[in-house]
N, C-alpha and C. Protein backbone atom coordinates (compact mmCIF):
# COMPACT_ATOMS: atom_id res chain seq x y z
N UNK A 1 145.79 -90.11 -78.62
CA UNK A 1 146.71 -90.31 -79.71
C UNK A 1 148.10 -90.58 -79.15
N UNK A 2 148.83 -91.97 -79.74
CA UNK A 2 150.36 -91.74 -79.29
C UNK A 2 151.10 -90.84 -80.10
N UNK A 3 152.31 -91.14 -79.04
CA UNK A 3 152.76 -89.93 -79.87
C UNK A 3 154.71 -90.21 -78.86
N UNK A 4 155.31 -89.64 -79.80
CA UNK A 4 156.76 -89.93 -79.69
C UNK A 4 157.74 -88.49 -79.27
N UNK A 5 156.75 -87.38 -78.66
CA UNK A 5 157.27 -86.13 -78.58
C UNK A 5 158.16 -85.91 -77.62
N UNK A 6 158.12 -86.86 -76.00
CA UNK A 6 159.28 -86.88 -75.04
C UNK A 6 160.40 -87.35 -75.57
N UNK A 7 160.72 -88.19 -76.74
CA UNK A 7 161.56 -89.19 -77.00
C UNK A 7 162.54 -87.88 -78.24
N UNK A 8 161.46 -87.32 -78.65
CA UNK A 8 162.23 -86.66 -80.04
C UNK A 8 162.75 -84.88 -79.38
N UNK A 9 161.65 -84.58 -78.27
CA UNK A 9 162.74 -83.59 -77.30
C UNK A 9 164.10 -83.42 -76.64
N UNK A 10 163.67 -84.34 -75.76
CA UNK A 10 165.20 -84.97 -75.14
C UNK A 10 166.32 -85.74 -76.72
N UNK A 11 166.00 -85.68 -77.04
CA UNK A 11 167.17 -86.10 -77.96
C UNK A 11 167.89 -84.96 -79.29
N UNK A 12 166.76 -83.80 -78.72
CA UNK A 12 167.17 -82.48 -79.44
C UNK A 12 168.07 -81.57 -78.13
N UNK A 13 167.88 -82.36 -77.13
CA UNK A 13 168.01 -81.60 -75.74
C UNK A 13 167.74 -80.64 -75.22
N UNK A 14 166.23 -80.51 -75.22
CA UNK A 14 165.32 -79.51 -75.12
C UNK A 14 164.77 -79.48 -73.44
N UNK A 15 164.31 -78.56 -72.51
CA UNK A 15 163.61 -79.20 -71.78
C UNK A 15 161.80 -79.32 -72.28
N UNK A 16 160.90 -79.48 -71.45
CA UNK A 16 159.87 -79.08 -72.04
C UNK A 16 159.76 -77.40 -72.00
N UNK A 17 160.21 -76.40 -71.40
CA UNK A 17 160.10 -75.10 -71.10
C UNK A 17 161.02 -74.61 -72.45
N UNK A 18 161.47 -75.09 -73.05
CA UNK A 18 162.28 -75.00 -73.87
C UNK A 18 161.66 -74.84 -75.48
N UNK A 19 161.24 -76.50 -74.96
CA UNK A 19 160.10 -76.66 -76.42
C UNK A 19 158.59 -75.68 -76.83
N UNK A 20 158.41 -75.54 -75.51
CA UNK A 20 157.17 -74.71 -75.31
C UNK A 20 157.56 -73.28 -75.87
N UNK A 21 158.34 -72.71 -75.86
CA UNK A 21 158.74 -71.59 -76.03
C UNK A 21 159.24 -71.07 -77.38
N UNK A 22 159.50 -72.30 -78.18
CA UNK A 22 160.17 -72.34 -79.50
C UNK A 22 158.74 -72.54 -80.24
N UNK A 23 158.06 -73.16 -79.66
CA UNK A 23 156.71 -73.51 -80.71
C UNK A 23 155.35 -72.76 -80.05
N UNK A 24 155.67 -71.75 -78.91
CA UNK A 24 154.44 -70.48 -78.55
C UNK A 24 153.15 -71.13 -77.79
N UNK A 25 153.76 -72.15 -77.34
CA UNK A 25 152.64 -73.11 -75.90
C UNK A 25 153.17 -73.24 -74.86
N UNK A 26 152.62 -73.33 -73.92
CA UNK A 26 153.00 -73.84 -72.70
C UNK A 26 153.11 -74.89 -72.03
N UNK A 27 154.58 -74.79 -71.03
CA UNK A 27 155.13 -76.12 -70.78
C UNK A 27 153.93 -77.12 -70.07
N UNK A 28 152.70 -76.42 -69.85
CA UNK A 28 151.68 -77.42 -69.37
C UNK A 28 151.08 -78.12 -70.53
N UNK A 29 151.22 -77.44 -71.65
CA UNK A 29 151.23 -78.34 -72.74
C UNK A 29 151.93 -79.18 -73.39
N UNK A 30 153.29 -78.80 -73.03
CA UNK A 30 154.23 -79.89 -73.75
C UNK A 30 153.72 -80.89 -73.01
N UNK A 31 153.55 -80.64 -71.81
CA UNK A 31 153.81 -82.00 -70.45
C UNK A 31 152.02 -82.96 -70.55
N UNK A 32 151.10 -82.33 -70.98
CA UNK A 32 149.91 -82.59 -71.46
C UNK A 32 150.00 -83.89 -73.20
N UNK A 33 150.59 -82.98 -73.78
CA UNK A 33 150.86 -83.52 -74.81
C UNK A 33 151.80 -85.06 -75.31
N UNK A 34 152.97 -84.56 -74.25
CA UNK A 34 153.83 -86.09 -73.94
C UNK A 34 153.05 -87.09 -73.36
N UNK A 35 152.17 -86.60 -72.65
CA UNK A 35 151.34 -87.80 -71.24
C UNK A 35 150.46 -88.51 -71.82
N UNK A 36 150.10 -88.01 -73.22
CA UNK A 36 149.03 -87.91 -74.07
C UNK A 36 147.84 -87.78 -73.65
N UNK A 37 147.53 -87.21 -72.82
CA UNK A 37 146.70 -86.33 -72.28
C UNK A 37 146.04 -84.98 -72.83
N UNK A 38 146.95 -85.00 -74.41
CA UNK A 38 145.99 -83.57 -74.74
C UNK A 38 146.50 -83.82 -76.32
N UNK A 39 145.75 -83.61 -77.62
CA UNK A 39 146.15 -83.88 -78.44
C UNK A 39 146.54 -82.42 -79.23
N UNK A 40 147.45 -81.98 -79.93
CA UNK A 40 148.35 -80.53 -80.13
C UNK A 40 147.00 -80.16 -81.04
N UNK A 41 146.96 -78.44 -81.41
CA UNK A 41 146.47 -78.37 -82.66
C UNK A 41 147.74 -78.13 -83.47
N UNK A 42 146.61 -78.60 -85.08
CA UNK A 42 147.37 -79.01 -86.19
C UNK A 42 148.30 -77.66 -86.12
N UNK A 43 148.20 -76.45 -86.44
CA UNK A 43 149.76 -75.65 -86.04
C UNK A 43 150.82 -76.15 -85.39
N UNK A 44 150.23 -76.05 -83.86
CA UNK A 44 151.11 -76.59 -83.26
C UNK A 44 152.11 -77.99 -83.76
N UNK A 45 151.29 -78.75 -84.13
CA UNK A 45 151.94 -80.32 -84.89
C UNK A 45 152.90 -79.84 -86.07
N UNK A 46 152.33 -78.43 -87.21
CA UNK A 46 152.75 -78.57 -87.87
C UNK A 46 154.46 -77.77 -86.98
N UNK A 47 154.34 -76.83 -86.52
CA UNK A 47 155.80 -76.28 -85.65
C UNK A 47 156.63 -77.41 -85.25
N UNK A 48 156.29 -78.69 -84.64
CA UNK A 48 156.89 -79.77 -84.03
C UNK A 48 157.15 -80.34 -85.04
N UNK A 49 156.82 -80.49 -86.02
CA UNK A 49 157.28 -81.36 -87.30
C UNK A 49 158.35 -80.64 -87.98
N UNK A 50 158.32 -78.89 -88.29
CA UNK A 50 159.05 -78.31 -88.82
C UNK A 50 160.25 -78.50 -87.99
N UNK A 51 160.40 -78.29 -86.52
CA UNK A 51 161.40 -78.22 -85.63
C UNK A 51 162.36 -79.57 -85.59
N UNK A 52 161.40 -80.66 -85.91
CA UNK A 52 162.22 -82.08 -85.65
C UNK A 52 162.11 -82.50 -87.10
N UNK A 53 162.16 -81.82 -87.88
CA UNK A 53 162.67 -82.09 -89.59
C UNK A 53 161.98 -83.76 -89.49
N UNK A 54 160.76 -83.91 -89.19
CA UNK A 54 159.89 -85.24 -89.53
C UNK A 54 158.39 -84.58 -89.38
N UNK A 55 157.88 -85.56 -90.99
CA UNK A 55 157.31 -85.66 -91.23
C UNK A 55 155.83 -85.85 -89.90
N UNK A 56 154.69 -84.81 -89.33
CA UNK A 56 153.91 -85.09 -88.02
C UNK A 56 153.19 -86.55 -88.17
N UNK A 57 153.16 -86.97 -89.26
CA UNK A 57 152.49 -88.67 -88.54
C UNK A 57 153.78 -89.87 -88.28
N UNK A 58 155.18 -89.73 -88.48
CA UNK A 58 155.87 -90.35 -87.68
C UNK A 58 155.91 -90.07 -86.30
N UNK A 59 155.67 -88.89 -86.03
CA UNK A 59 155.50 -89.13 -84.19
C UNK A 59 154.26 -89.03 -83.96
N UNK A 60 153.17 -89.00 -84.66
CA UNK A 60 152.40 -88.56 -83.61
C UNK A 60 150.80 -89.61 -84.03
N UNK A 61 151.05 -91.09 -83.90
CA UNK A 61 149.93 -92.22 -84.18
C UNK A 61 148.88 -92.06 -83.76
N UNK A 62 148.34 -92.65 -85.22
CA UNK A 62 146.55 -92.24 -84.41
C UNK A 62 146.01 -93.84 -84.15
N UNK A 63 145.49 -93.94 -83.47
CA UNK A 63 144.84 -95.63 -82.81
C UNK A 63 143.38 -95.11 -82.67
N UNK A 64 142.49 -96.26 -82.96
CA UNK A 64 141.24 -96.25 -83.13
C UNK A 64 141.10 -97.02 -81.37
């Protein structure tokens, strides 16, 4: 899945250890998750959506 989560961190000026910590995962997940290498669970998506006041399918595209 893409996904726009390095772009909407850094522009909150977060690091990933940062983000991880505000939303109760680990920075091997933020860094999993940016790479798109791991897709969040829906909690988790829904915390990242609450945190970046957007709606979770503007960042986070699903491609067939």
């Amino acid at each position: 899945m893409k996904n726009k989560v390095r772009e909407l961190r850094k522009s909150k000026g977060f690091t990933q250890e940062q983000l991880a910590e505000i939303i109760g995962v680990s920075r091997q997940t933020i860094n999993a998750i940016e790479k798109e290498k791991f897709d969040p669970s829906l909690p988790t998506a829904f915390k990242m959506s609450k945190l970046f006041a957007l709606p979770i399918e503007s960042f986070f595209l699903y491609e067939n």
